[in-house]
N, C-alpha and C. Protein backbone atom coordinates (compact mmCIF):
# COMPACT_ATOMS: atom_id res chain seq x y z
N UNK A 1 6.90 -10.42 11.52
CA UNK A 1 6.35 -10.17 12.84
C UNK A 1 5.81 -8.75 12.87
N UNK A 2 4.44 -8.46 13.09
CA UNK A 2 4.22 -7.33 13.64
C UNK A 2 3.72 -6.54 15.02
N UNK A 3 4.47 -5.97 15.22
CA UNK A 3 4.68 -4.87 16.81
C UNK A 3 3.11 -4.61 16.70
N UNK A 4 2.51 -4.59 17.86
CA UNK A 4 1.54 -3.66 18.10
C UNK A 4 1.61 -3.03 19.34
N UNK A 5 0.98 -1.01 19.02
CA UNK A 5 1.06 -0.53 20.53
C UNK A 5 -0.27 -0.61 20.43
N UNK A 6 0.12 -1.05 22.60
CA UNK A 6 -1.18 -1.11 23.21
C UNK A 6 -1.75 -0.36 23.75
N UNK A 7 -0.84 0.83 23.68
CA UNK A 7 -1.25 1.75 24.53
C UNK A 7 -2.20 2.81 24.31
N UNK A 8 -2.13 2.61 22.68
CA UNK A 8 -3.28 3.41 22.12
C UNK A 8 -2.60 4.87 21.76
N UNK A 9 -1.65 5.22 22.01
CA UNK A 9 -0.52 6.43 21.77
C UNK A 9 -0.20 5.74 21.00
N UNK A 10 -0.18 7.19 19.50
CA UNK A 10 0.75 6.58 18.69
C UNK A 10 2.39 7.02 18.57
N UNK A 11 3.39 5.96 18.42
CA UNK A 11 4.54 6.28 18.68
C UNK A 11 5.27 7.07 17.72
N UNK A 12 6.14 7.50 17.80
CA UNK A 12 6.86 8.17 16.92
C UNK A 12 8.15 7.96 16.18
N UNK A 13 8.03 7.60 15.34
CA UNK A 13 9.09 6.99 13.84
C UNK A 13 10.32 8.07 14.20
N UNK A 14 11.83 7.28 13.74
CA UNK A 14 12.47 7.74 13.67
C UNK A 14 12.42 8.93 12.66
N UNK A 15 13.20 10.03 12.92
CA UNK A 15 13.35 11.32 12.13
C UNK A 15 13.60 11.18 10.82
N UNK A 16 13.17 11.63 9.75
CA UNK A 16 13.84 11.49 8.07
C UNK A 16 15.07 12.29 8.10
N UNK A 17 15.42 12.27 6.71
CA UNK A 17 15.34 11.14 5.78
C UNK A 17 15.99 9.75 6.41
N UNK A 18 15.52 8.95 5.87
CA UNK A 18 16.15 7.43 5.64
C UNK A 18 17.11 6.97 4.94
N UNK A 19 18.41 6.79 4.68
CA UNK A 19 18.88 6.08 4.10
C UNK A 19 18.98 4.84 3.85
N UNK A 20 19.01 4.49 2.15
CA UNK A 20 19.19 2.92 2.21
C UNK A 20 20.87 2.71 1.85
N UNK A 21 21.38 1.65 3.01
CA UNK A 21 22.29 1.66 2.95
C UNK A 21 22.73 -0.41 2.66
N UNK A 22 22.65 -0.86 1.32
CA UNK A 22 22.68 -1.93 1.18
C UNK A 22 21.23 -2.99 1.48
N UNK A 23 21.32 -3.23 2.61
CA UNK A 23 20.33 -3.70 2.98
C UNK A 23 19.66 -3.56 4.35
N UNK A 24 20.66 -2.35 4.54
CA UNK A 24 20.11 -1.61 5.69
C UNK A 24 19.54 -0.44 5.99
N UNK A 25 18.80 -0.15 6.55
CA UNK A 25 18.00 1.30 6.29
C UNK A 25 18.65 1.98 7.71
N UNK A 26 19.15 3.02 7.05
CA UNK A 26 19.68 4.45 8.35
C UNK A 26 19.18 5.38 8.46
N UNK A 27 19.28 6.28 9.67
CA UNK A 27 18.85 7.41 10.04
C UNK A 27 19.86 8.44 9.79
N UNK A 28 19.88 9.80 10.04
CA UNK A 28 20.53 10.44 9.07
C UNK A 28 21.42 10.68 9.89
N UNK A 29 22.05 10.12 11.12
CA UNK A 29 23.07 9.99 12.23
C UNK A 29 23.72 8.38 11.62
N UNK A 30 23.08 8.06 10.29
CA UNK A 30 23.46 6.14 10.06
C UNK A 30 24.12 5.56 11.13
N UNK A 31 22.77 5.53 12.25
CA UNK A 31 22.23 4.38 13.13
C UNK A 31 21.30 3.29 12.19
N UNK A 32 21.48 2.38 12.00
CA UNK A 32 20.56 1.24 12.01
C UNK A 32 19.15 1.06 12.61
N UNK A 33 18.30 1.41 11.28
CA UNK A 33 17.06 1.52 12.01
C UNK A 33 16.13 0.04 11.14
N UNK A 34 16.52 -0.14 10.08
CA UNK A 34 15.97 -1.68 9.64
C UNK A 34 17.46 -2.28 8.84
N UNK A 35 17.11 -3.96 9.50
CA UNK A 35 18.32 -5.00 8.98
C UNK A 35 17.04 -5.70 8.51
N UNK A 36 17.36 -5.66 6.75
CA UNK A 36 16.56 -6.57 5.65
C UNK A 36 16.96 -7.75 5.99
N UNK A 37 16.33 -8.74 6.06
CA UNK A 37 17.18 -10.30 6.12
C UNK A 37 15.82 -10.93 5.03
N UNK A 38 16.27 -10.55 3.49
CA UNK A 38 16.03 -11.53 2.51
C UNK A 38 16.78 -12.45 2.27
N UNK A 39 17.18 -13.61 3.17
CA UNK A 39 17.56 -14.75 3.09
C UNK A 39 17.38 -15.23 1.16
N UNK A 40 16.26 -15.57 0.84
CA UNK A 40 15.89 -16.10 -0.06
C UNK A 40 15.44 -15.26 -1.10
N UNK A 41 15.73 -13.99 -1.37
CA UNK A 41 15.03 -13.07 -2.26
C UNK A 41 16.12 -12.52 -2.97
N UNK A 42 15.80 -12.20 -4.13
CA UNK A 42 16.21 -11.75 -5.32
C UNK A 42 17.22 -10.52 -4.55
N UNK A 43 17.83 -10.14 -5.28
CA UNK A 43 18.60 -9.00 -4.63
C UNK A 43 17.91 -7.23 -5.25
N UNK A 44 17.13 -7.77 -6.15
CA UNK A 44 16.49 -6.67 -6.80
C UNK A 44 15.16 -6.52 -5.90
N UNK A 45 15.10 -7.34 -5.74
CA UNK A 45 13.69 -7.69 -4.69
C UNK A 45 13.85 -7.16 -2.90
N UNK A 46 14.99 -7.52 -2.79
CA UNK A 46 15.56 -6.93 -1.27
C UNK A 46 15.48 -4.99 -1.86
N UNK A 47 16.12 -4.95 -2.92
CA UNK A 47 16.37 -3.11 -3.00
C UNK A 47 14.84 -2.38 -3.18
N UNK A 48 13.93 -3.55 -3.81
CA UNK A 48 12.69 -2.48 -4.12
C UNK A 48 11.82 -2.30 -2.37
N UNK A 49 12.31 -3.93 -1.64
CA UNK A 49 11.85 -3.59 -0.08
C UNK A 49 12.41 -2.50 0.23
N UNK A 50 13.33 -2.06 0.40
CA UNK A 50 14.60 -1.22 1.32
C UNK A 50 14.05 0.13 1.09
N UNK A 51 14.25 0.35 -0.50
CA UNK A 51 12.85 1.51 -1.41
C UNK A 51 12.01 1.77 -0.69
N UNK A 52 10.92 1.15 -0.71
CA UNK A 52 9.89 0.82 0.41
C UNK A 52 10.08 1.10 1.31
N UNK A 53 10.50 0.83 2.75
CA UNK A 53 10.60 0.54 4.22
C UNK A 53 11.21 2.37 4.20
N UNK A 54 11.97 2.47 3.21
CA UNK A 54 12.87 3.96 3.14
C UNK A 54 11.82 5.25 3.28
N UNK A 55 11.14 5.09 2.19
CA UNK A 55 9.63 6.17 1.93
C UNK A 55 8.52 5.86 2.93
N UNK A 56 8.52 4.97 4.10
CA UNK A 56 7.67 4.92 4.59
C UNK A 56 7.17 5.83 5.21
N UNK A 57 8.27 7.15 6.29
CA UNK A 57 7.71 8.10 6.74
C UNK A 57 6.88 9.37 5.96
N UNK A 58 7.40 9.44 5.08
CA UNK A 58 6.76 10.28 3.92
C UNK A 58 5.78 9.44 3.25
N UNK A 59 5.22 8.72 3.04
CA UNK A 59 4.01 8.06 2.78
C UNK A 59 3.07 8.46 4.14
N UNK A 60 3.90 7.62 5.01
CA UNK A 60 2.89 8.20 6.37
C UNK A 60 2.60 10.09 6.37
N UNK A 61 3.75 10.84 5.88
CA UNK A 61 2.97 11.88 5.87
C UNK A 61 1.84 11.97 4.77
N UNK A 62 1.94 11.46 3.81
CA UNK A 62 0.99 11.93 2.57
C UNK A 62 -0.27 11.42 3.26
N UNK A 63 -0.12 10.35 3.90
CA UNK A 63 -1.45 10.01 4.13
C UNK A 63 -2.63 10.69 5.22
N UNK A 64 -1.75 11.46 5.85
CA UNK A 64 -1.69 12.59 7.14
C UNK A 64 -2.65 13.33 6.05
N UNK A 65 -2.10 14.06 4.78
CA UNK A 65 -2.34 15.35 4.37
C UNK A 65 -3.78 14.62 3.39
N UNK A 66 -4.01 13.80 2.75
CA UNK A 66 -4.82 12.38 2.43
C UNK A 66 -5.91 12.70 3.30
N UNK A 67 -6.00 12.47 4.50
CA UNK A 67 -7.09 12.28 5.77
C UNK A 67 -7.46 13.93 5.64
N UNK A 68 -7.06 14.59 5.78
CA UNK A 68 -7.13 16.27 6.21
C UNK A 68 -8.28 16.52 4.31
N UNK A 69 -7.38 16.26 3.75
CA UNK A 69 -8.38 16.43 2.35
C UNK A 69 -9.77 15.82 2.76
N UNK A 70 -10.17 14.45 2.81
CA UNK A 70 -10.91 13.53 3.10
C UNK A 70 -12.16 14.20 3.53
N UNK A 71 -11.54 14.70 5.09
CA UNK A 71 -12.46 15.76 6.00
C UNK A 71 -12.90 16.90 5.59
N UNK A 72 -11.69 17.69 5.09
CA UNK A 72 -12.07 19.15 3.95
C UNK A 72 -13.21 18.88 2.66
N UNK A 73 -13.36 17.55 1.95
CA UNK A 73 -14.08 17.56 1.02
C UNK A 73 -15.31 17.08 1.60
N UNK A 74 -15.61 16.39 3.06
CA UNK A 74 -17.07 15.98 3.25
C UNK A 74 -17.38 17.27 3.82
N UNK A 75 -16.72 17.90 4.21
CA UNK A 75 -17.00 19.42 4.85
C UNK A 75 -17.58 19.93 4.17
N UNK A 76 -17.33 20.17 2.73
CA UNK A 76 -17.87 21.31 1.53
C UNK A 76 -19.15 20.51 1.07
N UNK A 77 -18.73 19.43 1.40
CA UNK A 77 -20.32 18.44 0.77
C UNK A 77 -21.28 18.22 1.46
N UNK A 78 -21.62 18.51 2.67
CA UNK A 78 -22.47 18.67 3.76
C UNK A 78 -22.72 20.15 4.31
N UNK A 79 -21.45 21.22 3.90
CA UNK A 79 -22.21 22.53 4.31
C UNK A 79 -22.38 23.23 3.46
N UNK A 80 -22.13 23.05 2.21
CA UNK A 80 -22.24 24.23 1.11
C UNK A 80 -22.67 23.57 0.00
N UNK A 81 -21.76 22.53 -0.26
CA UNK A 81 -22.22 21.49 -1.94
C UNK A 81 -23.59 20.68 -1.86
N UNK A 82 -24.47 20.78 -0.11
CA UNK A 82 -25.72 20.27 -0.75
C UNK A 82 -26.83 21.27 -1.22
N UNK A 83 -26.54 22.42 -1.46
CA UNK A 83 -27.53 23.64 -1.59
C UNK A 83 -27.86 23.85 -3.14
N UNK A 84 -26.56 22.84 -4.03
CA UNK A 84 -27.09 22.88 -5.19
C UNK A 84 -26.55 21.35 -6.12
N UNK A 85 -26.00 20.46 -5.39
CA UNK A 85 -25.75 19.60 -5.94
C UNK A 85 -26.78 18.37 -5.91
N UNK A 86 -27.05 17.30 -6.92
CA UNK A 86 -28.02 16.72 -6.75
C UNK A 86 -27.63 15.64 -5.94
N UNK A 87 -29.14 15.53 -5.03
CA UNK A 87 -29.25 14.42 -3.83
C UNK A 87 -28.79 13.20 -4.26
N UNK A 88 -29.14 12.37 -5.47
CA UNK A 88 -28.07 11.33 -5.80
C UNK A 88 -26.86 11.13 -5.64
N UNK A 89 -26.11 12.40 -6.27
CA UNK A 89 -24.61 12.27 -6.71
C UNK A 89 -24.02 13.03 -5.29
N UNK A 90 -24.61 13.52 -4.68
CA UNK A 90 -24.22 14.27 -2.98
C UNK A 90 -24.03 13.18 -2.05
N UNK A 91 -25.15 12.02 -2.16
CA UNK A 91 -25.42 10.91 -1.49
C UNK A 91 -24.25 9.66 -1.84
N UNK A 92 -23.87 9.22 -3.13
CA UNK A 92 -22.88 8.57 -3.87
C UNK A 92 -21.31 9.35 -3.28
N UNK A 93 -20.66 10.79 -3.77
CA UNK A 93 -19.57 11.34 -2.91
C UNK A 93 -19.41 11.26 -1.47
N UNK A 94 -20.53 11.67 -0.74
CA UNK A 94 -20.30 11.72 1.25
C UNK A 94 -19.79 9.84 1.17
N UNK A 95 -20.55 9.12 0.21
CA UNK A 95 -20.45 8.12 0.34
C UNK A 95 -18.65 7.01 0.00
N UNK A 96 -18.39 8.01 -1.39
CA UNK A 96 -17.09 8.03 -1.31
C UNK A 96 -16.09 8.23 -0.68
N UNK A 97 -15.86 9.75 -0.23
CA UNK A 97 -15.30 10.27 0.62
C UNK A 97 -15.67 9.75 2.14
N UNK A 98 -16.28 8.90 2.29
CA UNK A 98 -16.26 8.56 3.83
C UNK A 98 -15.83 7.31 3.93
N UNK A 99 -15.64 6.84 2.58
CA UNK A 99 -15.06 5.08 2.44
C UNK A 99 -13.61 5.39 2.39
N UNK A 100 -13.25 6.56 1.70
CA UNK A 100 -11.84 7.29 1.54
C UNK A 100 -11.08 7.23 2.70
N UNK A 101 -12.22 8.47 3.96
CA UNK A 101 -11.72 8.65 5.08
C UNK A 101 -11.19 7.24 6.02
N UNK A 102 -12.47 6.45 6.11
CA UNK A 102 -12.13 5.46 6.87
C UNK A 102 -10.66 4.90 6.33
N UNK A 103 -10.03 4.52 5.16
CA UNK A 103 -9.63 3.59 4.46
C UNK A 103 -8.22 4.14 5.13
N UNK A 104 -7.86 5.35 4.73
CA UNK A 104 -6.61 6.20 4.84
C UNK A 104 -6.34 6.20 6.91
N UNK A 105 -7.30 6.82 7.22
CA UNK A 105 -7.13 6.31 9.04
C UNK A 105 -6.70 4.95 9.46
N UNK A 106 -7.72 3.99 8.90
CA UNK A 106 -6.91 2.56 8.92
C UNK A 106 -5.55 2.54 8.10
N UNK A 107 -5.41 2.94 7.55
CA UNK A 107 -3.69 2.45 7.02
C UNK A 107 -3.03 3.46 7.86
N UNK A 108 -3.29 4.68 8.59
CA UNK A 108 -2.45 5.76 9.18
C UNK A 108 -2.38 4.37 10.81
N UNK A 109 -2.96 4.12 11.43
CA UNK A 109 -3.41 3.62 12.67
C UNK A 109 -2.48 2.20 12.11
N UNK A 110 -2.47 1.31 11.46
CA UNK A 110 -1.76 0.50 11.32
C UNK A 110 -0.63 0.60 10.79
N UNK A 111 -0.19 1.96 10.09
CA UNK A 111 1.42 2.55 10.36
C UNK A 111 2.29 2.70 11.73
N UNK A 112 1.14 3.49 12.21
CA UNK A 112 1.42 3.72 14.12
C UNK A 112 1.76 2.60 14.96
N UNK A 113 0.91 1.29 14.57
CA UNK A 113 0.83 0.26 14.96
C UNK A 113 0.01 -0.07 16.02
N UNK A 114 -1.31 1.17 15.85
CA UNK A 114 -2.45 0.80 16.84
C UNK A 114 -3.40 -0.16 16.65
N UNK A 115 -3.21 -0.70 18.04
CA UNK A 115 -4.15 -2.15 17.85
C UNK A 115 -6.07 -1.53 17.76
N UNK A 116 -6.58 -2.49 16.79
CA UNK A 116 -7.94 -2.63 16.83
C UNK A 116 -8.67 -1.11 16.32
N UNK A 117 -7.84 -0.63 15.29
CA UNK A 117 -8.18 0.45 14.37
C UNK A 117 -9.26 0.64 13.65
């Protein structure tokens, strides 16, 4: 099942670190913040989720610092890197870096759980 906010505010994740605690993921008060229910899954398979679901806030930051690069590199490529770089390969990067940007906002916005990102 996935939550979506409607409000267009994005909400704010419990505090790190995460602990994985079996098959439960805690906060560093170990409150219960995810109950795994792999009914049917490997038990190695439940720990690499838990892994997962654990690093999520720190992913969400990398991807924070990800977006900020994104913007910093079309920055240099539109105010300074077109004065000597060639119009092809200037045209091909803005072009990269803006498939980059979009890509990383959509996965930041569907971390948040904003609808219609």
């Amino acid at each position: 099942m996935l939550l979506v906010n409607l409000s267009g505010t994005p909400p704010t994740h419990t505090p790190t670190p995460w602990i994985i605690d079996g098959s439960t993921i805690r906060d560093q008060e170990h409150h219960a913040i995810v109950e795994l229910a792999g009914d049917n899954l490997p038990p190695k398979q439940v720990a690499a989720n838990a892994s997962l679901i654990a690093t999520a806030p720190i992913l969400l930051e990398l991807a924070h610092d990800y977006e900020a690069t994104c913007v910093d590199r079309l920055g240099l490529l539109r105010e300074e890197e077109y004065q000597w770089r060639d119009p092809a390969e200037l045209r091909h990067m803005i072009g990269h870096w803006t498939v980059q940007l979009e890509d990383v906002r959509q996965v930041i916005a569907q971390a948040q759980g904003v609808k219609d990102a």
